[in-house]
Each structure stands twice: as C-alpha cells, then as structure tokens.
N, C-alpha and C. Protein backbone atom coordinates (compact mmCIF):
# COMPACT_ATOMS: atom_id res chain seq x y z
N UNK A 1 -25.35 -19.58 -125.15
CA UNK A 1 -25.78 -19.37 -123.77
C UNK A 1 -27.16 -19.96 -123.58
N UNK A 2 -28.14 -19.30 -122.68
CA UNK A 2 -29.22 -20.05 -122.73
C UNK A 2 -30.41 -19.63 -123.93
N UNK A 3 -31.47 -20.36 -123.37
CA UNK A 3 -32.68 -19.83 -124.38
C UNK A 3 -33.28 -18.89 -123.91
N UNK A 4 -33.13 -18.31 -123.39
CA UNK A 4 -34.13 -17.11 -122.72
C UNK A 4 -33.94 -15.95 -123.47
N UNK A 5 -34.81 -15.26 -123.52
CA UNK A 5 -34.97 -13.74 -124.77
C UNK A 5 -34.27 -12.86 -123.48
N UNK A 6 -33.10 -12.02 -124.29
CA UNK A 6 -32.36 -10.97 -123.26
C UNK A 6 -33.09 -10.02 -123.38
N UNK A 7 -33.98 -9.36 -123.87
CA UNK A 7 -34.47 -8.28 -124.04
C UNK A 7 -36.05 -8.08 -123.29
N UNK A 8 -36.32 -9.76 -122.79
CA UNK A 8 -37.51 -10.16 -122.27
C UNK A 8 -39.14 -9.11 -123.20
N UNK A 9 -39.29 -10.14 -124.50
CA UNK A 9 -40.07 -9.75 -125.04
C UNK A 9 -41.02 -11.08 -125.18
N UNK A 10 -40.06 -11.68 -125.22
CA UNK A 10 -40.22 -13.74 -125.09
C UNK A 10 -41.52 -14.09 -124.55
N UNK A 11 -42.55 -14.87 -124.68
CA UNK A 11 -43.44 -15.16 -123.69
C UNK A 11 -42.68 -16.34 -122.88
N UNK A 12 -42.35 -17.29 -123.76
CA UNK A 12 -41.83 -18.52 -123.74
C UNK A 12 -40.14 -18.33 -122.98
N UNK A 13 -40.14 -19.09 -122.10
CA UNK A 13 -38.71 -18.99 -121.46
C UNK A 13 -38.26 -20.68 -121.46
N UNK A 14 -37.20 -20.96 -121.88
CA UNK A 14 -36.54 -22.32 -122.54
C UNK A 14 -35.99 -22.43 -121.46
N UNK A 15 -35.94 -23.87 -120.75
CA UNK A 15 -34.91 -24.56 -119.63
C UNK A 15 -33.82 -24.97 -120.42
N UNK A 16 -32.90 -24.82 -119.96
CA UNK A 16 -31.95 -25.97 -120.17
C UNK A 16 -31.09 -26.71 -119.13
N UNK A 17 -30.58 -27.57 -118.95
CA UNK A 17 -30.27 -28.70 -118.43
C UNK A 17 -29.56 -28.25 -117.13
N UNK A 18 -29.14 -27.10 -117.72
CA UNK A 18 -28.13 -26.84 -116.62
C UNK A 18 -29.01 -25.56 -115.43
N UNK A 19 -29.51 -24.54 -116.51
CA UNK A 19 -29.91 -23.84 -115.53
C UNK A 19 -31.50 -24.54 -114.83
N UNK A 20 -31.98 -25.77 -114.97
CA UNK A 20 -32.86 -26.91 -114.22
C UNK A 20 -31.79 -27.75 -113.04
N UNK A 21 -30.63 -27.63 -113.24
CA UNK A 21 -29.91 -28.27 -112.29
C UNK A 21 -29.56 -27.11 -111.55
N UNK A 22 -29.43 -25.59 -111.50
CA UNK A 22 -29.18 -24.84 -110.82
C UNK A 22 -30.58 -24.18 -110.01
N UNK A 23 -31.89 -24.54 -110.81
CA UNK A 23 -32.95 -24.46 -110.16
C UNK A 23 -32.90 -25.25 -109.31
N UNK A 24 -32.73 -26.31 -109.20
CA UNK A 24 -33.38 -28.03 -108.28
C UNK A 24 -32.32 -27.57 -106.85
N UNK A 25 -31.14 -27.54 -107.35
CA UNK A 25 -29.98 -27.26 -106.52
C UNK A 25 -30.26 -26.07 -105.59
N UNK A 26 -30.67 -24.97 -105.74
CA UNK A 26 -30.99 -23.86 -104.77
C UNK A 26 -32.80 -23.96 -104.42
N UNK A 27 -33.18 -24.70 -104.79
CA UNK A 27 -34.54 -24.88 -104.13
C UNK A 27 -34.27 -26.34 -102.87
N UNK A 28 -33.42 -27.21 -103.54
CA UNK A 28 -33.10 -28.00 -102.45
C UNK A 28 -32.67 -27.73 -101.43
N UNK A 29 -31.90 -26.94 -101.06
CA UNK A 29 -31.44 -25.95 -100.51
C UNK A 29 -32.29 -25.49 -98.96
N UNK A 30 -33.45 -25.53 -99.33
CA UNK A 30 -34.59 -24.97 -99.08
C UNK A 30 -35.21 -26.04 -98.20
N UNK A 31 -35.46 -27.43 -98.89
CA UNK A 31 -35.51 -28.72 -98.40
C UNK A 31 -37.10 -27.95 -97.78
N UNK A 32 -38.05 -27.36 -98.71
CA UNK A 32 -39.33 -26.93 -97.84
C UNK A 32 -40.57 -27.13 -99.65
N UNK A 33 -41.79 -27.59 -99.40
CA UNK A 33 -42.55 -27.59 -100.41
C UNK A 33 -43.13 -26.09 -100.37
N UNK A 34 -43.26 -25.33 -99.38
CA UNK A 34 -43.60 -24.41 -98.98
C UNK A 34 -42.78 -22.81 -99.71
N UNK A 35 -42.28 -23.01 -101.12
CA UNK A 35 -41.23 -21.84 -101.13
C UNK A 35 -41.65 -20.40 -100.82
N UNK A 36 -41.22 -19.98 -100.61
CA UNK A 36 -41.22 -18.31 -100.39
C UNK A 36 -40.84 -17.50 -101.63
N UNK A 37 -41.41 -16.60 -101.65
CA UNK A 37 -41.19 -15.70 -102.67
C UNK A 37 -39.82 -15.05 -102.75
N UNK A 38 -39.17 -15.19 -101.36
CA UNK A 38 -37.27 -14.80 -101.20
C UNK A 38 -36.70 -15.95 -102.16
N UNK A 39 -37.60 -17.19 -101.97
CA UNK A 39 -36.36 -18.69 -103.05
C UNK A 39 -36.69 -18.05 -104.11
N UNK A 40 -37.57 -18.05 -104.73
CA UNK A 40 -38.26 -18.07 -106.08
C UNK A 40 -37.36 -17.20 -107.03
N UNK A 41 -37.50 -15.55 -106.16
CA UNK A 41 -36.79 -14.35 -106.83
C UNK A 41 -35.36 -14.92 -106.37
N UNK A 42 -34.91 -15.57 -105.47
CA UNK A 42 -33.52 -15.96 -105.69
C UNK A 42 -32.65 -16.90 -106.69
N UNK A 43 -33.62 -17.70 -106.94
CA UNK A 43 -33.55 -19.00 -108.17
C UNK A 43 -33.42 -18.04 -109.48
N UNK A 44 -34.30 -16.96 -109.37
CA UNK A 44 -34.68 -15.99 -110.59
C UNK A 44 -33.39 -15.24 -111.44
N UNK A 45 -32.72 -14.93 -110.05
CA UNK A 45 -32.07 -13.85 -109.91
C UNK A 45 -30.36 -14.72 -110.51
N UNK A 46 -30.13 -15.96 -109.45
CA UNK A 46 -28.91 -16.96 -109.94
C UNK A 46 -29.10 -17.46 -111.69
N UNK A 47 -30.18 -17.54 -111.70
CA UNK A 47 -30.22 -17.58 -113.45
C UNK A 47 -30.02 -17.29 -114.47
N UNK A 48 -30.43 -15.59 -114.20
CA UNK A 48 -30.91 -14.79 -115.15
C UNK A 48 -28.85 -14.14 -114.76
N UNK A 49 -28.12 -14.32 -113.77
CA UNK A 49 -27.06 -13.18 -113.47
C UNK A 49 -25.85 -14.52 -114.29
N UNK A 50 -25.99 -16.07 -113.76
CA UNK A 50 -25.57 -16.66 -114.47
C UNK A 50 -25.38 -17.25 -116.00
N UNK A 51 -26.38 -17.27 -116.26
CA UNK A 51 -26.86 -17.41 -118.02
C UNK A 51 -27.20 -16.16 -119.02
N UNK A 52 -26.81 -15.49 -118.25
CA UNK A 52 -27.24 -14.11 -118.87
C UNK A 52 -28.53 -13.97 -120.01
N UNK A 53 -29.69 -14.23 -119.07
CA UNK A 53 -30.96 -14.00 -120.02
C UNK A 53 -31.81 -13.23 -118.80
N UNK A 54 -33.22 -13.33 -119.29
CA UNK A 54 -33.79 -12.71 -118.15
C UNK A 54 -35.09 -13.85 -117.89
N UNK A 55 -34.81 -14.23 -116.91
CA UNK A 55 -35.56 -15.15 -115.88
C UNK A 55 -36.44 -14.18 -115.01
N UNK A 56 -37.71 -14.48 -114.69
CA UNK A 56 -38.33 -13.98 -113.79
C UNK A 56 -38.84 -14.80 -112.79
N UNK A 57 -39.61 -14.66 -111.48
CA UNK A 57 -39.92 -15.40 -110.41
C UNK A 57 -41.27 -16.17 -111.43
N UNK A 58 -42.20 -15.95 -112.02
CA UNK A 58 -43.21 -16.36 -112.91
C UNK A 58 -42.26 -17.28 -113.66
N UNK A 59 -41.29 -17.04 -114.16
CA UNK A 59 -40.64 -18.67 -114.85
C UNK A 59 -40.61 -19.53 -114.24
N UNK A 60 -39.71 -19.09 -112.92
CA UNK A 60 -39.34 -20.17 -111.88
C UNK A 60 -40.76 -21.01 -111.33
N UNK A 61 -41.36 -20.30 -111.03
CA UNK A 61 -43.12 -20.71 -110.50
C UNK A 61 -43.27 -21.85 -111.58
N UNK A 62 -43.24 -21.65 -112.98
CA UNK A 62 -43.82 -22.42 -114.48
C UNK A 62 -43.37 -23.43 -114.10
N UNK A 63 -41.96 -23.38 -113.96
CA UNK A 63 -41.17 -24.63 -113.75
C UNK A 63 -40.93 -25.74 -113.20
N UNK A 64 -41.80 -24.57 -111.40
CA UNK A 64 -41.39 -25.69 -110.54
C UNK A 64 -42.62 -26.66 -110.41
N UNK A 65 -43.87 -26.14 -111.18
CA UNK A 65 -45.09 -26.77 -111.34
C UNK A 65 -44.58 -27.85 -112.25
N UNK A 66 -44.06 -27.66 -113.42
CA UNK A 66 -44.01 -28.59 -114.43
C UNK A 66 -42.74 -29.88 -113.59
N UNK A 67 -42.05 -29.03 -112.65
CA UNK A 67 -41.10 -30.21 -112.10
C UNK A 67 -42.36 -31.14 -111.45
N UNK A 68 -42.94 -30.66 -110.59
CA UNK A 68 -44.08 -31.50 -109.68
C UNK A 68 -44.62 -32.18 -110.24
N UNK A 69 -45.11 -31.62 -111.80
CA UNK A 69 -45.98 -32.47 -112.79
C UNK A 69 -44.85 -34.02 -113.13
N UNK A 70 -43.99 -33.54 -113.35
CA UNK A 70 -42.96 -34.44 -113.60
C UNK A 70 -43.25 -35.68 -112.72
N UNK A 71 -42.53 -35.46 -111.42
CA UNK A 71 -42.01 -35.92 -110.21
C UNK A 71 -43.39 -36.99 -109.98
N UNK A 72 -44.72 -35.97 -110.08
CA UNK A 72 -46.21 -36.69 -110.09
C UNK A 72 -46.06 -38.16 -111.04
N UNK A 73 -45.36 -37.95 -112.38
CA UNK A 73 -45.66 -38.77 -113.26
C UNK A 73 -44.93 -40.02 -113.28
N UNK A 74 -43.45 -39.80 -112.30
CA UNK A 74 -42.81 -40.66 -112.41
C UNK A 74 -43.18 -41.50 -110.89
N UNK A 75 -43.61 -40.79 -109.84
CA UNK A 75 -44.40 -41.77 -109.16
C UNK A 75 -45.17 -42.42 -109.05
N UNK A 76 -46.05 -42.15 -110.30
CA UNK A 76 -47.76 -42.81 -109.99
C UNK A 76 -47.50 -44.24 -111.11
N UNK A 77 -46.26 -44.31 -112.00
CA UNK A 77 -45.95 -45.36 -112.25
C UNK A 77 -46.72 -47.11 -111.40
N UNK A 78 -46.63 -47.28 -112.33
CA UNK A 78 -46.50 -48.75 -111.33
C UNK A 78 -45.28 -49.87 -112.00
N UNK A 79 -44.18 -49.15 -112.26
CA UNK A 79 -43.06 -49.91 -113.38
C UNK A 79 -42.05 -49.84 -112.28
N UNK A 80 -41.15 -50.77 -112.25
CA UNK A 80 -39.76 -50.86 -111.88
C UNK A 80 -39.16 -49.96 -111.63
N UNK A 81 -38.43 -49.96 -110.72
CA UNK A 81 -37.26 -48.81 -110.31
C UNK A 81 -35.72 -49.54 -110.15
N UNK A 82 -34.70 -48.70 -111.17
CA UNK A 82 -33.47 -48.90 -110.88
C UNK A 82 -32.78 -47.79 -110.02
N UNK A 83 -32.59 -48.03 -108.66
CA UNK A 83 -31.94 -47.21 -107.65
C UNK A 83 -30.53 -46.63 -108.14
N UNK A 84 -29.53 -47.42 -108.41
CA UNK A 84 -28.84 -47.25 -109.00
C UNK A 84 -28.45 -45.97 -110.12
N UNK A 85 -29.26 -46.43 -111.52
CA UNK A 85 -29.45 -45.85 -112.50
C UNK A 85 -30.58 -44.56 -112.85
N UNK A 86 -31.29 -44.46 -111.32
CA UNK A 86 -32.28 -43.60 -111.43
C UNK A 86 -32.98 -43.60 -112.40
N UNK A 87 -33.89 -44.91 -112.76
CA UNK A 87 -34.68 -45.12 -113.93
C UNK A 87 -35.67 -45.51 -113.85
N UNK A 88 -36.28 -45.60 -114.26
CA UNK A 88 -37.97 -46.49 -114.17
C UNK A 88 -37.50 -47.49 -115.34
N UNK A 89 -37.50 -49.09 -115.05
CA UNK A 89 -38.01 -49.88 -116.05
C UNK A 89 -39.09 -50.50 -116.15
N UNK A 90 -39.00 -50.84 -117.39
CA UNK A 90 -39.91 -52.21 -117.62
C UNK A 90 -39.60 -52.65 -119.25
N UNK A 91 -40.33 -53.90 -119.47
CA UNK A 91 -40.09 -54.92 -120.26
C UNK A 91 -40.50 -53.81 -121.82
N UNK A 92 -40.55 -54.29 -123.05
CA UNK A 92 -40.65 -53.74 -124.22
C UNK A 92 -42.41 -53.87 -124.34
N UNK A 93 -42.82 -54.56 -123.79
CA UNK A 93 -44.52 -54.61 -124.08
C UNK A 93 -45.11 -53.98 -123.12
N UNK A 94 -44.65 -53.66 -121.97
CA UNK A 94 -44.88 -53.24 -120.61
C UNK A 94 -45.30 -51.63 -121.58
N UNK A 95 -43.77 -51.32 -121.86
CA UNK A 95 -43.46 -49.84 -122.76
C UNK A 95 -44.39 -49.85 -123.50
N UNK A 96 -44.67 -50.13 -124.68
CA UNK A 96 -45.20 -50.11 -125.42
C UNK A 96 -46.95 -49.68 -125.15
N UNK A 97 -47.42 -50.68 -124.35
CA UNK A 97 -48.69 -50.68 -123.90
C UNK A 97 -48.92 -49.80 -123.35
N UNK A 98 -47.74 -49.03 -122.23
CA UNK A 98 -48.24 -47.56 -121.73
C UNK A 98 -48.02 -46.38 -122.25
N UNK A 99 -47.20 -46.59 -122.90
CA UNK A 99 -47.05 -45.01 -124.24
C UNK A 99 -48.57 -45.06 -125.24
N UNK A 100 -48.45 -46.74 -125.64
CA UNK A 100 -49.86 -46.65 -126.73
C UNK A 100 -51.14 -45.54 -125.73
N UNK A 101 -51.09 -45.76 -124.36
CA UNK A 101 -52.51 -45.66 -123.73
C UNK A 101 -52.16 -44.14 -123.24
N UNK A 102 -50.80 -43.68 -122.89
CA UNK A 102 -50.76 -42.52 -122.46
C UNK A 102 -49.30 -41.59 -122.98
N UNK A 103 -48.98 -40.64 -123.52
CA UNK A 103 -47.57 -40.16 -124.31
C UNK A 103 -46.86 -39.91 -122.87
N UNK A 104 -47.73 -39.35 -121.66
CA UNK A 104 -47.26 -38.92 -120.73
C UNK A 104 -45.33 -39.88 -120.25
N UNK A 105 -45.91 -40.70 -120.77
CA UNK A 105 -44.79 -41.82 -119.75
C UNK A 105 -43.65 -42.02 -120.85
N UNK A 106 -43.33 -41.61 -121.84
CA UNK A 106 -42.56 -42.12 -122.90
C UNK A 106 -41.43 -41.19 -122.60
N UNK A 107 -41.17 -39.96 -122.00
CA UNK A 107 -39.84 -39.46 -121.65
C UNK A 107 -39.00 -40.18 -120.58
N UNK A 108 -40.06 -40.97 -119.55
CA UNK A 108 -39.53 -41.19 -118.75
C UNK A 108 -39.10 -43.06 -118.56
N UNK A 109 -39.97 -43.86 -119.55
CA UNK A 109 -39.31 -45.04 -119.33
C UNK A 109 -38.02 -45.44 -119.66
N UNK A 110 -36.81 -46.53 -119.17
CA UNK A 110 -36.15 -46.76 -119.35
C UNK A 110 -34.98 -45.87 -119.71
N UNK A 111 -35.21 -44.67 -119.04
CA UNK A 111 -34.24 -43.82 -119.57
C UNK A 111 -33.60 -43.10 -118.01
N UNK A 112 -33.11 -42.62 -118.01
CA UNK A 112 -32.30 -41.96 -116.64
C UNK A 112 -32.86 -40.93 -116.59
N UNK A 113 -33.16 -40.21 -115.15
CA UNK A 113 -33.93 -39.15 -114.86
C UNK A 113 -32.82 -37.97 -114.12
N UNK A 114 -32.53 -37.27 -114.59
CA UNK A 114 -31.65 -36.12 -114.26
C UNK A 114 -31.84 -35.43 -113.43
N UNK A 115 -31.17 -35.78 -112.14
CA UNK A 115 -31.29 -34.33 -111.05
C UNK A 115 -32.52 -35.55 -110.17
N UNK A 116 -32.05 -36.81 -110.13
CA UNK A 116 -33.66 -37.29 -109.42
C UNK A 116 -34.28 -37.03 -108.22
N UNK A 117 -32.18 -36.80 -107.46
CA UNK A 117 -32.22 -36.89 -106.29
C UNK A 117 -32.77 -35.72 -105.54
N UNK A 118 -32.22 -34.53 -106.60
CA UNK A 118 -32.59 -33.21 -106.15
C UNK A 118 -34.19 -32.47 -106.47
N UNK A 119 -34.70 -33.69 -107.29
CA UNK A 119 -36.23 -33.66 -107.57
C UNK A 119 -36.86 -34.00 -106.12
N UNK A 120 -36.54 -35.12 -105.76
CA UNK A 120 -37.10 -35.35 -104.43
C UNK A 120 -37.22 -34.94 -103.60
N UNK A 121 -35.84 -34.18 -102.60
CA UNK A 121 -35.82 -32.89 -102.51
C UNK A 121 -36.80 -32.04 -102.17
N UNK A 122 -36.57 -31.75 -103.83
CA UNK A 122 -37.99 -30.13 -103.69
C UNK A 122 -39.62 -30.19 -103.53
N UNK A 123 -39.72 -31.41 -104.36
CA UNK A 123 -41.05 -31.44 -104.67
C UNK A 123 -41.41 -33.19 -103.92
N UNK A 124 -40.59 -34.30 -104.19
CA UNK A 124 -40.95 -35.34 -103.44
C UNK A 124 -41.55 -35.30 -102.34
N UNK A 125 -42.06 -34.50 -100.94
CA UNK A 125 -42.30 -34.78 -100.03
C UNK A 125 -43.77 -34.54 -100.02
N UNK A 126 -44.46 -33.86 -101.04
CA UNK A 126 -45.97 -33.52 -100.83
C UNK A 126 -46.72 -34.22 -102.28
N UNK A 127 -46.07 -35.66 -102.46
CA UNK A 127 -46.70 -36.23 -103.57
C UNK A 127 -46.09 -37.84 -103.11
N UNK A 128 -47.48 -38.43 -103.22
CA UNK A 128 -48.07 -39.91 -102.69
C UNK A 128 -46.92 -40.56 -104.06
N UNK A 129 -45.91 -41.47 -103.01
CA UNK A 129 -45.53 -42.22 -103.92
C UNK A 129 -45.75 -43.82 -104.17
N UNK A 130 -46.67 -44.24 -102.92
CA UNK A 130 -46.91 -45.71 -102.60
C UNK A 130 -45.97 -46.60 -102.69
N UNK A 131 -44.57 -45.88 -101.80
CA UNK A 131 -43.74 -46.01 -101.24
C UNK A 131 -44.06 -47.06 -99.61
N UNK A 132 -44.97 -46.87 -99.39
CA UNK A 132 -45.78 -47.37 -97.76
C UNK A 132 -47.19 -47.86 -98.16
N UNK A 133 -47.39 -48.30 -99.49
CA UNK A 133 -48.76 -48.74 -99.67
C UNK A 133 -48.77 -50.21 -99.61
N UNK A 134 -49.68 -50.67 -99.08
CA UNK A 134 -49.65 -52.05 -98.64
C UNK A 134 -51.49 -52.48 -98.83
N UNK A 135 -51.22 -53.84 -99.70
CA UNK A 135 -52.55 -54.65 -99.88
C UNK A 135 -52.52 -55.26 -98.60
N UNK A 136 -54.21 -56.25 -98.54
CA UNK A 136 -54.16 -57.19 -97.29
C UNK A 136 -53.58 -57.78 -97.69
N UNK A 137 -52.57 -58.22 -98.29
CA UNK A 137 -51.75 -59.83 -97.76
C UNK A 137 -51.07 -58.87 -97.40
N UNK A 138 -50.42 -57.82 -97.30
CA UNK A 138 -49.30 -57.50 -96.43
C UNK A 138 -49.38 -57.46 -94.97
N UNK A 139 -50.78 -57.08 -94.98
CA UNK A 139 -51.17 -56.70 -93.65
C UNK A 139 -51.45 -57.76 -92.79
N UNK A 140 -50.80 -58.31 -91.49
CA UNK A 140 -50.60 -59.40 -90.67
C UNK A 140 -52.08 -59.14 -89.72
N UNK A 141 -53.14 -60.11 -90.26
CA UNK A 141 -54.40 -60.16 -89.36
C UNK A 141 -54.66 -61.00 -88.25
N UNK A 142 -53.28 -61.57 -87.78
CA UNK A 142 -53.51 -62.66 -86.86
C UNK A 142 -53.74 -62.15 -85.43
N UNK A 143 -54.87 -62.69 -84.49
CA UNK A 143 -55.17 -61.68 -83.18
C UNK A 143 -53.81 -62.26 -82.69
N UNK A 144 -53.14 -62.81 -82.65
CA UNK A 144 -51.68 -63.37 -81.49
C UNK A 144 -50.96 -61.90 -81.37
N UNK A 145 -50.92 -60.90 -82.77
CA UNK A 145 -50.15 -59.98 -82.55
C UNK A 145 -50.73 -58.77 -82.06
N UNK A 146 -52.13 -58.87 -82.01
CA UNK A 146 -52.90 -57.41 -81.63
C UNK A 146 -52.82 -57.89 -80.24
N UNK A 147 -52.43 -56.65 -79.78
CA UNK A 147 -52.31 -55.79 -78.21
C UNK A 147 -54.59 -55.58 -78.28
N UNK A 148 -54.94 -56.20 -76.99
CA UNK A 148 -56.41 -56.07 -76.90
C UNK A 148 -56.71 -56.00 -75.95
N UNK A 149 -57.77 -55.09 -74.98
CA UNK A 149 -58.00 -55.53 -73.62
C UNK A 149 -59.75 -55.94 -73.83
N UNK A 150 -59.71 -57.02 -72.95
CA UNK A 150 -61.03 -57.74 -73.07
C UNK A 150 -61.57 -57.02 -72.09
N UNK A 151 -63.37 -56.32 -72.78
CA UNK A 151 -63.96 -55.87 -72.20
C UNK A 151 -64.91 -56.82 -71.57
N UNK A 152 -65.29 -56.28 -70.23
CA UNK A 152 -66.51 -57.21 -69.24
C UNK A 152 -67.47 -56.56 -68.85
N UNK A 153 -68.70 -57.31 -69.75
CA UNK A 153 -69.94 -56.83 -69.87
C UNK A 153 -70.81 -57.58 -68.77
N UNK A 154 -70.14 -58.12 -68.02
CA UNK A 154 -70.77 -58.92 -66.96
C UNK A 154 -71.85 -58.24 -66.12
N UNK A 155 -71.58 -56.89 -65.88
CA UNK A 155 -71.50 -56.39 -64.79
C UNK A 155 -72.90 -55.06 -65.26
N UNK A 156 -73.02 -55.13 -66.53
CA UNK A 156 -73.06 -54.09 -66.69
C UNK A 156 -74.61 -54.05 -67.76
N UNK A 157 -75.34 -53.49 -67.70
CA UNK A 157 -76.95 -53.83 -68.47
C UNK A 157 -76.73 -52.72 -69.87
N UNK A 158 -76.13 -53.76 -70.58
CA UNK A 158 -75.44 -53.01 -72.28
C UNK A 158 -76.83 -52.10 -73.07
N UNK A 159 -78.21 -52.52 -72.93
CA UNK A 159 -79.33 -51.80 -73.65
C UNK A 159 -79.06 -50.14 -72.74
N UNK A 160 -79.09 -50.55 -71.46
CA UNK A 160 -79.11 -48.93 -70.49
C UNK A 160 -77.99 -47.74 -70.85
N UNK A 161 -76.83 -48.49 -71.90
CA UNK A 161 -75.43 -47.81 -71.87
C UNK A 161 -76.07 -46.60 -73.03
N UNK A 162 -75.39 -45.78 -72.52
CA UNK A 162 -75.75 -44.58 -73.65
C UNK A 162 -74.29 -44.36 -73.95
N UNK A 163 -73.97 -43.72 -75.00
CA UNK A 163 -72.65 -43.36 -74.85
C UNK A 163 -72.29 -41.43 -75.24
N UNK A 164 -72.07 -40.80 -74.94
CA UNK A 164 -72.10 -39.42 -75.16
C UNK A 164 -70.89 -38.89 -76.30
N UNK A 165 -71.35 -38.24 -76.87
CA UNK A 165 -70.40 -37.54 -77.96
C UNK A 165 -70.17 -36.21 -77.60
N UNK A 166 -69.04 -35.88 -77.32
CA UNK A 166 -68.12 -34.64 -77.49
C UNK A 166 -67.84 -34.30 -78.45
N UNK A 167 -68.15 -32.89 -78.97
CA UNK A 167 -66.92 -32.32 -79.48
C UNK A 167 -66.34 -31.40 -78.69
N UNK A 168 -65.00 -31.29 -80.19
CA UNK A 168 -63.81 -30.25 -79.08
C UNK A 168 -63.89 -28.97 -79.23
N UNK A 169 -65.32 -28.59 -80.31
CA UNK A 169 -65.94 -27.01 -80.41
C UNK A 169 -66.70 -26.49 -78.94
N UNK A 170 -66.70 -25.30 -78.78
CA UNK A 170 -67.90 -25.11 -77.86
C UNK A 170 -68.90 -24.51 -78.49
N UNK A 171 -70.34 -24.98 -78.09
CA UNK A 171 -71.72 -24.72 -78.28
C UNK A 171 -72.05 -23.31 -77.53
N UNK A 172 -72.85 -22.60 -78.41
CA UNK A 172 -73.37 -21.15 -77.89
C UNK A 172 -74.86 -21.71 -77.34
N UNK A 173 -75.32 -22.83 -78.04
CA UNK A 173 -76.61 -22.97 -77.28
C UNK A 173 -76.44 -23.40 -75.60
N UNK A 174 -77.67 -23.64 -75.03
CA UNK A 174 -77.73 -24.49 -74.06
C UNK A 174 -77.95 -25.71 -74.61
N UNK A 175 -77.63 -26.82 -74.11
CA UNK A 175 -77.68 -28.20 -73.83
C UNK A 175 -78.97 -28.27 -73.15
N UNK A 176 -79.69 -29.41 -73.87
CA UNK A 176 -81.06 -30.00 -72.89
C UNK A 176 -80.67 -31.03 -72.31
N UNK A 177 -80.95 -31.45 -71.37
CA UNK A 177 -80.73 -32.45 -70.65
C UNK A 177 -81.76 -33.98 -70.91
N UNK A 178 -81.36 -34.56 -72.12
CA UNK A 178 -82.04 -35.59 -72.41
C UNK A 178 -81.65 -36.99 -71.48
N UNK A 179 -83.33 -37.81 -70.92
CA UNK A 179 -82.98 -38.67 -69.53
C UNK A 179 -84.60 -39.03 -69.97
C-alpha cells in the first residue's frame, strides 16, 4: 500500500505516484492557487481513506510547496520543450553542463514529467514562465505602427506650463496654494 506510517508516529510522510496523481487531480479540481483549508483537509482525507495510511492537511501543504518548487524548476529552464512528450530537452552537453552547475535540474531533463498537465493546473498560474517574454528584436519599434497624437505647442508658452500631480489618497492637511 502506501508509505505513510498507519499509526502516524512517522515524521516523514512518502508520496507515491499515485496518491501525487490523486493530489494534483482534486486540487485541479479547484483550478484556484488560492486553496482553502476545505481542499487541503479534502485531498487529506481522499488519501489517507484511499491508501489507507494517515495523511494530514500539513502533508498535503509539504507537498503542494514541493509541487510549486517543482513546477518553479521546470520553468525557469531555459531548455527545450517537447509538447508532446511533456519533457524538457536538450543536447548531452547542454545536460551535462547544467547538472555539473546545479543537481536541481537532473530529475527533470530529458525525461517525462508526470501529471504535467495537472501541475499546471494547480500551481502553473502564479509562477513566471517566460512564456510572453520578449527581447527588443521582438519588439516592433517602427513609428508607422504606433497610434500617436501630435501635440501643438504653438499656442502655448511651455516654461509657464506647470503640470499638477494628483493622488487618488485624500490629504488631512490643507493644501497651500502655490502661484
């Protein structure tokens, strides 16, 4: 059955594959980064009644941090993605060079990521994937496409212009009338 101590003496509570796919699955569910303490003890509760161990809401919490940690690690990549195969690649020196510099990344290259979709899900929406990140060459600087209205200073004695700042607080003082 699972790894979890039935007698809950355990500090340590063991995932396994399945009851991480029955976590991802009822937190997706949820489709919120925001969980509530009703998911948490409910994730707790489908666990511990299914696998017969004892899961608590503090596991689930451990977990869903270490999923985020995860999810964090496989986005901040800058390696290949197989859509398909739900993988991160890259070349054998690519590998090599980033395991030498960090262990973090060695579960996850070139290998298939389990549950990716339902990772995204839970935790994907409040972690920067530079998914929408764009250098200047992406960015089109030509004025033909900027929308502009030409201002006319003709008219108008630009040293005399003051310009006033609002805010959208209100002030308990009085205002002086500077002129």
């Amino acid at each position: 059955m699972g790894k979890g101590n039935k007698e809950g003496t355990s500090k340590q509570f063991r995932w396994t594959k399945l009851m991480e796919y029955l976590f991802l699955e009822i937190l997706a569910e949820e489709f919120s980064n925001s969980f509530k303490t009703v998911s948490i003890n409910q994730v707790a509760e489908a666990i511990s009644e299914r696998f017969q161990v004892q899961c608590d809401a503090k596991h689930v919490e451990n977990h869903l941090r270490t999923v985020k940690n995860q999810w964090q690690i496989i986005c901040e990549s800058s390696f290949g993605w197989d859509d398909n195969m739900k993988m991160i690649t890259c070349d054998r020196a690519t590998y090599d060079a980033a395991v030498m510099a960090d262990k973090k990344y060695e579960p996850f290259l070139n290998k298939s990521i389990d549950h990716y979709d339902e990772m995204a899900l839970v935790v994907g929406k409040d972690m920067a994937t530079r998914s929408f990140a764009r250098t200047f060459a992406d960015i089109d600087l030509d004025d033909d496409n900027q929308d502009s209205v030409p201002i006319d200073y003709d008219n108008e004695d630009i040293e005399g212009v003051r310009t006033k700042v609002s805010s959208s607080g209100t002030s308990k003082r009085k205002r002086k009338n500077a002129q």
